[in-house]
C-alpha atoms as a PDB file:
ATOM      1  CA  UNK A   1    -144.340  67.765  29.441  1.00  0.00           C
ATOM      2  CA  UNK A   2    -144.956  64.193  27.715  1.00  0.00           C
ATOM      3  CA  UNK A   3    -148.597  63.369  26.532  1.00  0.00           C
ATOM      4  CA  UNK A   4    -150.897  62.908  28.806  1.00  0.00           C
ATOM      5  CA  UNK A   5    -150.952  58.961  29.900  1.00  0.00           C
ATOM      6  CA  UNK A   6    -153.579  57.155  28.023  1.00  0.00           C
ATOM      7  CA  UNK A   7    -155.456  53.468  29.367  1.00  0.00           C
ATOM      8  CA  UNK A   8    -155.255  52.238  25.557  1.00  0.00           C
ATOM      9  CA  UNK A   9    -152.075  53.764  24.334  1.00  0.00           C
ATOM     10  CA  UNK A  10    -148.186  54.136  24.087  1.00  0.00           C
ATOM     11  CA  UNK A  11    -147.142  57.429  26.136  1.00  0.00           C
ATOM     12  CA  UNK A  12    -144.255  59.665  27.246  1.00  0.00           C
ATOM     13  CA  UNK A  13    -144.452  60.517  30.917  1.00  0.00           C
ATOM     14  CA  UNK A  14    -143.257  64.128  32.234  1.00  0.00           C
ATOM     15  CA  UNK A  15    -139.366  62.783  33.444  1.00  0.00           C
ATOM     16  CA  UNK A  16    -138.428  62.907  29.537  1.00  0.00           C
ATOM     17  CA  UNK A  17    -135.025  64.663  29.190  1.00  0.00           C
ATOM     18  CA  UNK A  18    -135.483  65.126  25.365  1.00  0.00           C
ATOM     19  CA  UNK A  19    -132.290  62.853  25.125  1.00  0.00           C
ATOM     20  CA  UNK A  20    -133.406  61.961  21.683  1.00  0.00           C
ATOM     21  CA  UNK A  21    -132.712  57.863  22.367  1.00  0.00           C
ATOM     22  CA  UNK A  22    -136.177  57.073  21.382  1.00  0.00           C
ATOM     23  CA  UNK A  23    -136.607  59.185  18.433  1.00  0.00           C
ATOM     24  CA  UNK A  24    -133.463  57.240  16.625  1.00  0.00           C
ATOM     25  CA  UNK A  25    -135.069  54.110  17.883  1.00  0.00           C
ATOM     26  CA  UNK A  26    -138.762  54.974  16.831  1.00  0.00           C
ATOM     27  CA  UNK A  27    -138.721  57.455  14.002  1.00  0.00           C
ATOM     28  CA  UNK A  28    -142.423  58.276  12.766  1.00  0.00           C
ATOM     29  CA  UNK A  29    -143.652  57.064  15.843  1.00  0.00           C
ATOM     30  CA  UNK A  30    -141.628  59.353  18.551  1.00  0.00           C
ATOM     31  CA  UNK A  31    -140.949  63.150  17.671  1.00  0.00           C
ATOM     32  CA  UNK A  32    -140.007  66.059  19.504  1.00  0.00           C
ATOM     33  CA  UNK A  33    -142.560  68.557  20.444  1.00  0.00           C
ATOM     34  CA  UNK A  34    -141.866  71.880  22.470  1.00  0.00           C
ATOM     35  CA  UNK A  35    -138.438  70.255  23.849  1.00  0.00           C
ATOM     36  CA  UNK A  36    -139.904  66.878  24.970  1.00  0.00           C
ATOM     37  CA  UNK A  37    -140.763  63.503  22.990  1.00  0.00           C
ATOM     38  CA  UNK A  38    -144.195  62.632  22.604  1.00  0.00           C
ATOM     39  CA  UNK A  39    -145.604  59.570  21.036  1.00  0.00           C
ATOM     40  CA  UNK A  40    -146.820  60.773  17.591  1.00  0.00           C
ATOM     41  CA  UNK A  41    -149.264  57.523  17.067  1.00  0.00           C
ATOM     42  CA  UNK A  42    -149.800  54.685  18.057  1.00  0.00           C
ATOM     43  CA  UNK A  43    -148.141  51.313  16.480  1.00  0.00           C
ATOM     44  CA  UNK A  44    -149.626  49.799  13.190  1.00  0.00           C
ATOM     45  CA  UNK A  45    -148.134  46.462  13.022  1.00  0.00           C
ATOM     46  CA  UNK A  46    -145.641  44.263  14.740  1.00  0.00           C
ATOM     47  CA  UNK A  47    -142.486  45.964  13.233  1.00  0.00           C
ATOM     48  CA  UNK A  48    -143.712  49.477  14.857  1.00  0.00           C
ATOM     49  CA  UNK A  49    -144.641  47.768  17.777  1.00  0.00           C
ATOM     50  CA  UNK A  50    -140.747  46.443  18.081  1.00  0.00           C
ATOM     51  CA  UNK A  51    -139.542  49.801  17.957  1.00  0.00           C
ATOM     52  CA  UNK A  52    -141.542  51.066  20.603  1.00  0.00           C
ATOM     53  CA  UNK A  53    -140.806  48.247  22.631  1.00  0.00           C
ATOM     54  CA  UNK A  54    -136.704  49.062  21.698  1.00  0.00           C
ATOM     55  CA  UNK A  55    -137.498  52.477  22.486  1.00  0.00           C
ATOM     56  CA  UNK A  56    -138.975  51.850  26.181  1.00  0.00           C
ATOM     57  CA  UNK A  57    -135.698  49.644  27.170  1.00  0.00           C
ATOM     58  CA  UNK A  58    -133.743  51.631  25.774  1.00  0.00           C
ATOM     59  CA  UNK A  59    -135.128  55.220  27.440  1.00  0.00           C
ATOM     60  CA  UNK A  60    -132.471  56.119  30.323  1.00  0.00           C
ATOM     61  CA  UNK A  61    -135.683  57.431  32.405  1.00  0.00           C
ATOM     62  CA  UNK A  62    -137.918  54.881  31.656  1.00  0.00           C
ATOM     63  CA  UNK A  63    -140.411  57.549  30.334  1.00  0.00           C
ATOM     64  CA  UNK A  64    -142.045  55.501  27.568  1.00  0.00           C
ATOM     65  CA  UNK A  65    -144.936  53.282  28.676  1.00  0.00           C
ATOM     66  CA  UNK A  66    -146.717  50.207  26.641  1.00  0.00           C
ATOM     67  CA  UNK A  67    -150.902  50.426  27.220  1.00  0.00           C
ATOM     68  CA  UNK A  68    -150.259  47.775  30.248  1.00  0.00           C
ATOM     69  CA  UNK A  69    -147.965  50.075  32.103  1.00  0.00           C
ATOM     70  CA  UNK A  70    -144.981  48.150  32.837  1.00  0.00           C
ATOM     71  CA  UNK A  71    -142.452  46.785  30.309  1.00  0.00           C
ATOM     72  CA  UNK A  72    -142.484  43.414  29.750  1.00  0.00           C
ATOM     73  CA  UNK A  73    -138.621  42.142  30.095  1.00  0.00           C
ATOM     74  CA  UNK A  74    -139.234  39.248  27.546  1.00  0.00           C
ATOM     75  CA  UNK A  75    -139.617  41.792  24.877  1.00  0.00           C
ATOM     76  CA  UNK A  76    -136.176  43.304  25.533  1.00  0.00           C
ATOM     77  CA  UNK A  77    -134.660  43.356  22.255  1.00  0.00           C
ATOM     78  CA  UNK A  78    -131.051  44.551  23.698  1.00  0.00           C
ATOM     79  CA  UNK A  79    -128.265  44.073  23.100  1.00  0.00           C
ATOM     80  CA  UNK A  80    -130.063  44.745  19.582  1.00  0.00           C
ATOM     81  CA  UNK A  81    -127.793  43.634  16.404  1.00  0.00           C
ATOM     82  CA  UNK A  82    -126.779  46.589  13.934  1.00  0.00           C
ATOM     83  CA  UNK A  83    -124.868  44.767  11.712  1.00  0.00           C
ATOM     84  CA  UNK A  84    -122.933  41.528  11.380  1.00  0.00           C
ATOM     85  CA  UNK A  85    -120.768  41.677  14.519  1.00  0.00           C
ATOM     86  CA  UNK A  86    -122.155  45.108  15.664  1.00  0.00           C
ATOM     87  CA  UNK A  87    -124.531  45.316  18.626  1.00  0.00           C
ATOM     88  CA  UNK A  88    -126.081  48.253  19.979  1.00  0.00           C
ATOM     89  CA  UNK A  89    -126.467  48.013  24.046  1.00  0.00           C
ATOM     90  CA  UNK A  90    -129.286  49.927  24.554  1.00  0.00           C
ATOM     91  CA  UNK A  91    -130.585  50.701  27.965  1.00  0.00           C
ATOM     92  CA  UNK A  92    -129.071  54.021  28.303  1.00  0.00           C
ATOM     93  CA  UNK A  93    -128.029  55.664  31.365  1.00  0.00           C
ATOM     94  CA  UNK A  94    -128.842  58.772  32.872  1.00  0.00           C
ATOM     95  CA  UNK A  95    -125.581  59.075  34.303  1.00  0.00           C
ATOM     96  CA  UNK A  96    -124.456  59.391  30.790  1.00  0.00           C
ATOM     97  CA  UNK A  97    -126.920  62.168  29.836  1.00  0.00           C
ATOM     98  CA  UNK A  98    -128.274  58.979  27.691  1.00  0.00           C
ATOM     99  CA  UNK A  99    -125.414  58.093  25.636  1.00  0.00           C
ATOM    100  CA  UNK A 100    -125.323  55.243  23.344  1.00  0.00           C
ATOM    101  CA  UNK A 101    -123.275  52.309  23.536  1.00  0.00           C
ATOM    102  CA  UNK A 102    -121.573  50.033  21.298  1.00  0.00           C
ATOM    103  CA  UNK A 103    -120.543  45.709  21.470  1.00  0.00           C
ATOM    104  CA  UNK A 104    -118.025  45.271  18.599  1.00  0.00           C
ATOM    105  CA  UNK A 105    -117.127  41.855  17.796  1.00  0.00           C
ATOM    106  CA  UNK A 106    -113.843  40.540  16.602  1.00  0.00           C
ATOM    107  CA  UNK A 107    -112.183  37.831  14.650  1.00  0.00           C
ATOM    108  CA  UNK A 108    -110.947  35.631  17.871  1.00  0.00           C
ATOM    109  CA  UNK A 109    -114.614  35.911  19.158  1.00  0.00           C
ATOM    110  CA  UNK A 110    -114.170  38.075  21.592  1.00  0.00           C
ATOM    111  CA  UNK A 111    -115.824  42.019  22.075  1.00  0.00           C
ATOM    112  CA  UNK A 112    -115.456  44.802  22.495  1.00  0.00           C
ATOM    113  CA  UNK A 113    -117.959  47.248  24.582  1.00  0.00           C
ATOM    114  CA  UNK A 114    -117.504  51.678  23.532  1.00  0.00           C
ATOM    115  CA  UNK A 115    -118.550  53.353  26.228  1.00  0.00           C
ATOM    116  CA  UNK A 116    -121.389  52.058  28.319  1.00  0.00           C
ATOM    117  CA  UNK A 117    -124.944  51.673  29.240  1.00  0.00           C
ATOM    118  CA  UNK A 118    -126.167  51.510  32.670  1.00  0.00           C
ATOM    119  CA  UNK A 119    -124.793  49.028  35.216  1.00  0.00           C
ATOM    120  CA  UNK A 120    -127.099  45.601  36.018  1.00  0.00           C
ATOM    121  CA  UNK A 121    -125.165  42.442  36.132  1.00  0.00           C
ATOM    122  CA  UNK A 122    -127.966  40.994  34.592  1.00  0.00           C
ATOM    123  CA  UNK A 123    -127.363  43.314  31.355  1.00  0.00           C
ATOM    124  CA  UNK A 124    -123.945  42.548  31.958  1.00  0.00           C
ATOM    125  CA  UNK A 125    -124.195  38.711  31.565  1.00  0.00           C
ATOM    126  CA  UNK A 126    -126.256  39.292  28.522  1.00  0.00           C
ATOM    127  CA  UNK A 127    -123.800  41.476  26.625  1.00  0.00           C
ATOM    128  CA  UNK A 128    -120.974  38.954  27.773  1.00  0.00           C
ATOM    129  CA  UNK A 129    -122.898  36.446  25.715  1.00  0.00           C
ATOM    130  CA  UNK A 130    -121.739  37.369  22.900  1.00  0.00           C
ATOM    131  CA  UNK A 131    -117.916  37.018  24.048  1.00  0.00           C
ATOM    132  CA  UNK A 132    -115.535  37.914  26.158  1.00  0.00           C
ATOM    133  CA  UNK A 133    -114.994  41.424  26.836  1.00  0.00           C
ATOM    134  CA  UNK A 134    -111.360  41.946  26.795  1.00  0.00           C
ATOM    135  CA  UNK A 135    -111.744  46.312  26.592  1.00  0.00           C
ATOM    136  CA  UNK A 136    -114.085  48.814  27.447  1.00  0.00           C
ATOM    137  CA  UNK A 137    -113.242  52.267  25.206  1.00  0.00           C
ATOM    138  CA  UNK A 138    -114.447  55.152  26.161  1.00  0.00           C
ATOM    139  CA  UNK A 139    -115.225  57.877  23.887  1.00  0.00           C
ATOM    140  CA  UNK A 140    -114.500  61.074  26.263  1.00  0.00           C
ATOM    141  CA  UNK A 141    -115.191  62.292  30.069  1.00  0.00           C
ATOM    142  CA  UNK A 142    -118.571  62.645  29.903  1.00  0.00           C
ATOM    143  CA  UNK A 143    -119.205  58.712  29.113  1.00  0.00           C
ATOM    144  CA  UNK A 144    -117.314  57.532  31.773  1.00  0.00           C
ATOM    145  CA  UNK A 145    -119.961  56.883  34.539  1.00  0.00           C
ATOM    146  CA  UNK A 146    -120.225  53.060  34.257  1.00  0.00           C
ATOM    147  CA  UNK A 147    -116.970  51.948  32.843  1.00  0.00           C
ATOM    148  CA  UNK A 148    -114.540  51.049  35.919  1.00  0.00           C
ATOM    149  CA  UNK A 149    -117.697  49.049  36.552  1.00  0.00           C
ATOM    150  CA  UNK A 150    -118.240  46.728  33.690  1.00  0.00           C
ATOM    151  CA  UNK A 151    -114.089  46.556  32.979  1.00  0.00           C
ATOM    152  CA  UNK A 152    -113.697  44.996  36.729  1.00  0.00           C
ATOM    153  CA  UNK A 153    -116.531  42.845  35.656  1.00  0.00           C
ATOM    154  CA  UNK A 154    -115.685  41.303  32.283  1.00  0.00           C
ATOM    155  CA  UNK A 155    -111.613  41.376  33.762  1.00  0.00           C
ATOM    156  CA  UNK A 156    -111.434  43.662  30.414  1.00  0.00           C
ATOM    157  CA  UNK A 157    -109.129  46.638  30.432  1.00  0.00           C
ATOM    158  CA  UNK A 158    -110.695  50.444  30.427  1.00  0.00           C
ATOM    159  CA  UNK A 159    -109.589  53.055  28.181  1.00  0.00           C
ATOM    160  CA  UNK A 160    -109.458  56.911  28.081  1.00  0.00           C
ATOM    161  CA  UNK A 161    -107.567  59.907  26.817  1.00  0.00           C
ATOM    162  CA  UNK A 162    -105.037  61.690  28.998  1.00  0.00           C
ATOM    163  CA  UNK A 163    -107.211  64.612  28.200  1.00  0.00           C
ATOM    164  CA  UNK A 164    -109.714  63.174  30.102  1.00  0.00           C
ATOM    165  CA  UNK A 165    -107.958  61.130  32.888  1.00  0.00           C
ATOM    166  CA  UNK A 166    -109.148  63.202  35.637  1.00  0.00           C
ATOM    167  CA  UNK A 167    -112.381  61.461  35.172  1.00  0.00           C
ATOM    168  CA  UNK A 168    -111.248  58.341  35.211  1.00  0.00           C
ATOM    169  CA  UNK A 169    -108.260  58.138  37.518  1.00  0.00           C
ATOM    170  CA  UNK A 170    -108.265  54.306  37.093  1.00  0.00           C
ATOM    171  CA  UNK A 171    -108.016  53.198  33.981  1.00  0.00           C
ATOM    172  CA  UNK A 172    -105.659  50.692  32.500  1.00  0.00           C
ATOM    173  CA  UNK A 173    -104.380  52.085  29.515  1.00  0.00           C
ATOM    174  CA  UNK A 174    -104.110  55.780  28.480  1.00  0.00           C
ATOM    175  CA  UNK A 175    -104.043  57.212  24.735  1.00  0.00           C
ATOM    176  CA  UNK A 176    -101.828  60.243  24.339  1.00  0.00           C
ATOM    177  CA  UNK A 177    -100.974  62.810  22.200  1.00  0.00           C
ATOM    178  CA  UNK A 178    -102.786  62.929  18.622  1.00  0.00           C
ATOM    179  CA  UNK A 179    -101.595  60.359  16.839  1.00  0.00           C
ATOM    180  CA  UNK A 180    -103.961  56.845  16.384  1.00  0.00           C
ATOM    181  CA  UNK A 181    -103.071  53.514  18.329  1.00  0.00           C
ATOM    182  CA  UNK A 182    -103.617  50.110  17.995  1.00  0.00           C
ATOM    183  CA  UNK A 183    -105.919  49.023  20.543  1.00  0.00           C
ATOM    184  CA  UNK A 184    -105.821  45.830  18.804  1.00  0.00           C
ATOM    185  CA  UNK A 185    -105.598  44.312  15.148  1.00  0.00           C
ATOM    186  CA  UNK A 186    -107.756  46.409  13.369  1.00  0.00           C
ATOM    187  CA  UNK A 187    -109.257  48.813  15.606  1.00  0.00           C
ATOM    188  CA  UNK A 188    -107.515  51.938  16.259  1.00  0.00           C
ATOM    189  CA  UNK A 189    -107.868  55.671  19.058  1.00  0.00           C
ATOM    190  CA  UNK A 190    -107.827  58.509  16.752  1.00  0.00           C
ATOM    191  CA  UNK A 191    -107.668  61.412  19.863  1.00  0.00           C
ATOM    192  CA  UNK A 192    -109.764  64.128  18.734  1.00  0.00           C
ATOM    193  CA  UNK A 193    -109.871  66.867  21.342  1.00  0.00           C
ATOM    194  CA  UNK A 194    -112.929  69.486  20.808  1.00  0.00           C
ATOM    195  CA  UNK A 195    -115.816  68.245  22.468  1.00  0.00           C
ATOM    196  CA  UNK A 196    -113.621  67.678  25.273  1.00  0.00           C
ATOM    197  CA  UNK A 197    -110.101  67.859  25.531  1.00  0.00           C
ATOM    198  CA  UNK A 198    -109.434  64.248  25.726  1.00  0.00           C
ATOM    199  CA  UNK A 199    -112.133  63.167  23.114  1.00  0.00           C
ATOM    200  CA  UNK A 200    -111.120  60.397  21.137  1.00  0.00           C
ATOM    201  CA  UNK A 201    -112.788  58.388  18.467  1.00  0.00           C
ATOM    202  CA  UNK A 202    -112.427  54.618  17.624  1.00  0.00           C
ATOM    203  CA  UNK A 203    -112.422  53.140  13.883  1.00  0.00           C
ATOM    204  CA  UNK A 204    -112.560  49.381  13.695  1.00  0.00           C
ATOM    205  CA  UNK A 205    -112.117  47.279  10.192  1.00  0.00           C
ATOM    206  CA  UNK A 206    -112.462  50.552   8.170  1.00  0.00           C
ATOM    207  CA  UNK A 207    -115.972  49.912   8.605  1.00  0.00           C
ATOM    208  CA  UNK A 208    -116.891  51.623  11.719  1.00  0.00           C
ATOM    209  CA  UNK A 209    -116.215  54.742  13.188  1.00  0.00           C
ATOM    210  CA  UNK A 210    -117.628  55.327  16.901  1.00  0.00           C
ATOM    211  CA  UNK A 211    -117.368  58.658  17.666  1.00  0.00           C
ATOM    212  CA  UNK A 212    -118.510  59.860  20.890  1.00  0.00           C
ATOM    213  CA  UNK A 213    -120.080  62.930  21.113  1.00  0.00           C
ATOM    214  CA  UNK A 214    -117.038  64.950  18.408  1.00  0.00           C
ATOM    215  CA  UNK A 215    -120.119  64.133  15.262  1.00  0.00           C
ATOM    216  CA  UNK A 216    -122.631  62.168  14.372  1.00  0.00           C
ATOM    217  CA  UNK A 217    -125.796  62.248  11.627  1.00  0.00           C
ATOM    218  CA  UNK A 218    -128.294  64.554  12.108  1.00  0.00           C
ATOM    219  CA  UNK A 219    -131.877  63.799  10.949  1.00  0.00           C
ATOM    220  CA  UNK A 220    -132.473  67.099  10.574  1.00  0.00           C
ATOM    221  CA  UNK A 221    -129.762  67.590   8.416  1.00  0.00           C
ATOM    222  CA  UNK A 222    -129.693  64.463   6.298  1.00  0.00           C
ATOM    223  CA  UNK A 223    -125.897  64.590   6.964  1.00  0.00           C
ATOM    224  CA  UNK A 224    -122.598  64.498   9.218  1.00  0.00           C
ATOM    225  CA  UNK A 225    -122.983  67.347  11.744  1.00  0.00           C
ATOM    226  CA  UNK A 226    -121.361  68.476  14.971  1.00  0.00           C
ATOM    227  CA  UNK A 227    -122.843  69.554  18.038  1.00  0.00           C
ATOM    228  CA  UNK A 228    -121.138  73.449  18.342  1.00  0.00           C
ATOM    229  CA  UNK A 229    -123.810  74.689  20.853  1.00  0.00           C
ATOM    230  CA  UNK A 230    -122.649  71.439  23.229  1.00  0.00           C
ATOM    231  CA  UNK A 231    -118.631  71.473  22.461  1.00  0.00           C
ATOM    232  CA  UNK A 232    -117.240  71.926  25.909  1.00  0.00           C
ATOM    233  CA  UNK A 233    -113.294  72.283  25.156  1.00  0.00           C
ATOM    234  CA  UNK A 234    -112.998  74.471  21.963  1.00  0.00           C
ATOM    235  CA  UNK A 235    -114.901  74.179  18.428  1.00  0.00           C
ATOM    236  CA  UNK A 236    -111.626  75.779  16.624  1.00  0.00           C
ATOM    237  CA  UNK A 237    -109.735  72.565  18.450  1.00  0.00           C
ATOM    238  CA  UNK A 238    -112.119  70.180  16.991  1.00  0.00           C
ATOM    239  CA  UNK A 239    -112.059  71.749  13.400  1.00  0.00           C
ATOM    240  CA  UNK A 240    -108.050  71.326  13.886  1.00  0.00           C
ATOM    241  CA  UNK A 241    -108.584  67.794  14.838  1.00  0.00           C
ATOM    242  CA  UNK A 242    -111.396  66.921  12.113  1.00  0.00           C
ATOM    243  CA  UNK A 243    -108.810  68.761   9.701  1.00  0.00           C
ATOM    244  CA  UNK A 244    -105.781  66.308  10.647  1.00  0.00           C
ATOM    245  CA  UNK A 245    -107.841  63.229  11.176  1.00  0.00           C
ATOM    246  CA  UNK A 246    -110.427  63.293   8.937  1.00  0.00           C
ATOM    247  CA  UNK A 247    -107.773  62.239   5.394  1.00  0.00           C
ATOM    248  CA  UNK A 248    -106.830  59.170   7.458  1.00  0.00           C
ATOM    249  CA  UNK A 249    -110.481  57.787   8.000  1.00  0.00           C
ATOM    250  CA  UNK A 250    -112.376  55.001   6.031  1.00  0.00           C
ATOM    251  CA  UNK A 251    -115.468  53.466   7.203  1.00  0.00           C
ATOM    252  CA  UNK A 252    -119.452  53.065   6.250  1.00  0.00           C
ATOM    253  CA  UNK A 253    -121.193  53.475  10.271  1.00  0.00           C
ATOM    254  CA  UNK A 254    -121.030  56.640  12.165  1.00  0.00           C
ATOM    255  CA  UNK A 255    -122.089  55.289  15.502  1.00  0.00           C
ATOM    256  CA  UNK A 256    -121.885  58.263  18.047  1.00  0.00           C
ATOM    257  CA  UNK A 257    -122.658  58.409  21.641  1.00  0.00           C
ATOM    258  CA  UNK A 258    -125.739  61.409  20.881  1.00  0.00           C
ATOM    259  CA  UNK A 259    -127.133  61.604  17.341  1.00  0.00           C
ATOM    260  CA  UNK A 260    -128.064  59.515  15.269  1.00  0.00           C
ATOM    261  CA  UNK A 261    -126.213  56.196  13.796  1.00  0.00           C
ATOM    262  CA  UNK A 262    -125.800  55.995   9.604  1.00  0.00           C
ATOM    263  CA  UNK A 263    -123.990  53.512   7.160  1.00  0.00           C
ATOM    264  CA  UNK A 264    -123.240  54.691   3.791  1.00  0.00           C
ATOM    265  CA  UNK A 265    -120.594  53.546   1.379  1.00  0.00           C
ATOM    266  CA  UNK A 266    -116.984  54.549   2.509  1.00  0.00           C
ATOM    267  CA  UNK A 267    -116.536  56.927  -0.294  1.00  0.00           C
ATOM    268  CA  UNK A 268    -119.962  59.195   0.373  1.00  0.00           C
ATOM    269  CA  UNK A 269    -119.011  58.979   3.960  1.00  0.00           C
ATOM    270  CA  UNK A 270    -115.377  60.288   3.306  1.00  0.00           C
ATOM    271  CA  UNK A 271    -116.939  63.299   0.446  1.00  0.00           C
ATOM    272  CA  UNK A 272    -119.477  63.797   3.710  1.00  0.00           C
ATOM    273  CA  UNK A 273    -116.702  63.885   6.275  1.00  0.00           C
ATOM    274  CA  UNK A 274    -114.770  66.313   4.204  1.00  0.00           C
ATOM    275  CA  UNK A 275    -117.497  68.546   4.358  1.00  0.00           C
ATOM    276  CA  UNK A 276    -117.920  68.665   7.444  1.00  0.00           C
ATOM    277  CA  UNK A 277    -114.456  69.288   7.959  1.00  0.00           C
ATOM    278  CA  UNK A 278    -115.014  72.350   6.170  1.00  0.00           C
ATOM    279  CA  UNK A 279    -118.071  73.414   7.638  1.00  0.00           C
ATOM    280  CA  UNK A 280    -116.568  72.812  10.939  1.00  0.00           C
ATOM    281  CA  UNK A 281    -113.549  75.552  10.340  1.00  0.00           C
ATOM    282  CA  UNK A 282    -116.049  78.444   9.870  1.00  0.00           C
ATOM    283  CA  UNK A 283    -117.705  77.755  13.295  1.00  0.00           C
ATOM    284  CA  UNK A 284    -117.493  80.003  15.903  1.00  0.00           C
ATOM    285  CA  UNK A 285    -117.352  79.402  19.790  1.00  0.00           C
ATOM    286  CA  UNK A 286    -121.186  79.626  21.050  1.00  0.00           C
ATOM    287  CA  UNK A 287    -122.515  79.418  24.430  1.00  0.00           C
ATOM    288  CA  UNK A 288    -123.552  75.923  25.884  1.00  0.00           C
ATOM    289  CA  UNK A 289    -127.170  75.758  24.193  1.00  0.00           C
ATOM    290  CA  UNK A 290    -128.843  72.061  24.736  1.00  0.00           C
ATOM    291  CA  UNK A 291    -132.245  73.266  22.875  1.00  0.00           C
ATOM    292  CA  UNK A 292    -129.591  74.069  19.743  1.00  0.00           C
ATOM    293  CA  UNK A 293    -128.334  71.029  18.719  1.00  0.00           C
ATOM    294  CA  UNK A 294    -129.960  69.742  15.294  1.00  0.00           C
ATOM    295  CA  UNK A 295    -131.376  66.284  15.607  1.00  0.00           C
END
């Protein structure tokens, strides 16, 4: 269970999934105890109090609370900037175990959404702010909840693996095989079955590198992990694809569906990523273990 509500405090209520979505959003503030995320303290100053409030919007159950109950939309930092260009959706849906989404902008001033929060068309017509969505790229099966949605809305075109198609019988344009493709100039599908067979990862600009749910940084850790206990196609597939993929990759952000997000300079990242490689080729299929994956 979550703490116990408080009349003069921040809390977690009991619907917490342990999704981790709050944690990366609130470190220091938010931690894990006995498989559910409590509110270690309360805010000290403004800053703290913005990552609470990113936190709460950003919670696919809603489970985080302000001392006045409700969540004030005003303070709604979402779609909340990463980078230059790089947007992070927030407002996570459940139908998505709470995934993470992405807004990517490009040089003609368009974007591009990977994979997606939940559906409003009031969240919709504040993510289209920041340009015309032209494609909506999702990372793997289990992301696909909400795309067909948003695509028909922007008029953008929805991506996914062959791998994958049976969960998205409708989209426009289908990746295939293992070799990359130009989605458009400068961002390119690596497939990388493993997690699922139709996985695929995006890499934009050799900057950034959305991954889905195939790795991501791990607090826990202090580096490039994958989630073995949660690989639902075949860990000895993924080391194969890491293996053939990882030589061709540049880029500084790891932004992954679960996990946490991380920008280093391309050449740590690559040493990292070749590591993991590695470390990823002695793993051996596990059962499906939630409580196992290292935040």
């Amino acid at each position: 269970m979550g703490t116990e509500p408080s009349a003069d405090g921040w809390h977690v209520d009991e619907r917490c999934t342990n999704c981790d979505v709050a944690r990366q959003l609130a470190p220091g503030l938010i931690g894990e105890v006995d498989g559910t995320s409590v509110v270690l303290r309360q805010p000290r100053d403004q800053a703290e109090l913005g990552q609470l409030q990113a936190a709460a919007h950003a919670c696919p159950t809603r489970s985080i609370h302000p001392p006045a109950r409700v969540l004030d939309p005003a303070l709604d930092p979402f779609p909340l900037a990463l980078d230059d260009g790089l947007w992070l959706c927030g407002h996570n849906s459940r139908q998505t175990a709470g995934a993470n989404s992405y807004l990517l902008a490009r040089p003609d001033g368009t974007t591009m959404m990977v994979d997606t929060p939940r559906w409003s068309t009031r969240l919709a017509a504040r993510y289209q702010e920041l340009g015309a969505v032209t494609d909506v790229l999702l990372t793997h099966r289990d992301h696909v909840a909400h795309g067909r949605r948003y695509a028909d809305h922007f008029g953008a075109r929805l991506w996914i693996h062959q791998g994958d198609l049976d969960a998205a019988p409708d989209a426009d344009q289908v990746l295939r095989g293992t070799e990359p493709t130009e989605i458009a100039a400068g961002v390119l599908a690596f497939p990388l079955p493993g997690h699922t067979r139709g996985s695929v990862l995006y890499l934009a600009d050799e900057r950034y590198c959305f991954t889905g749910d195939s790795f991501y940084w791990s607090r826990t850790s202090a580096d490039l992990e994958v989630a073995e206990s949660v690989t639902w196609y075949s860990i000895s597939e993924l080391a194969a694809s890491l293996a053939r993929t990882a030589p061709r990759l540049r880029f500084e952000w790891v932004l992954p569906g679960h996990g946490d997000r991380r920008r280093l300079p391309a050449e740590e990242m690559a040493e990292r990523l070749r590591g993991l490689t590695a470390r990823t080729q002695a793993l051996q299929p596990r059962p499906i273990d939630f409580t196992a994956v290292r935040w």
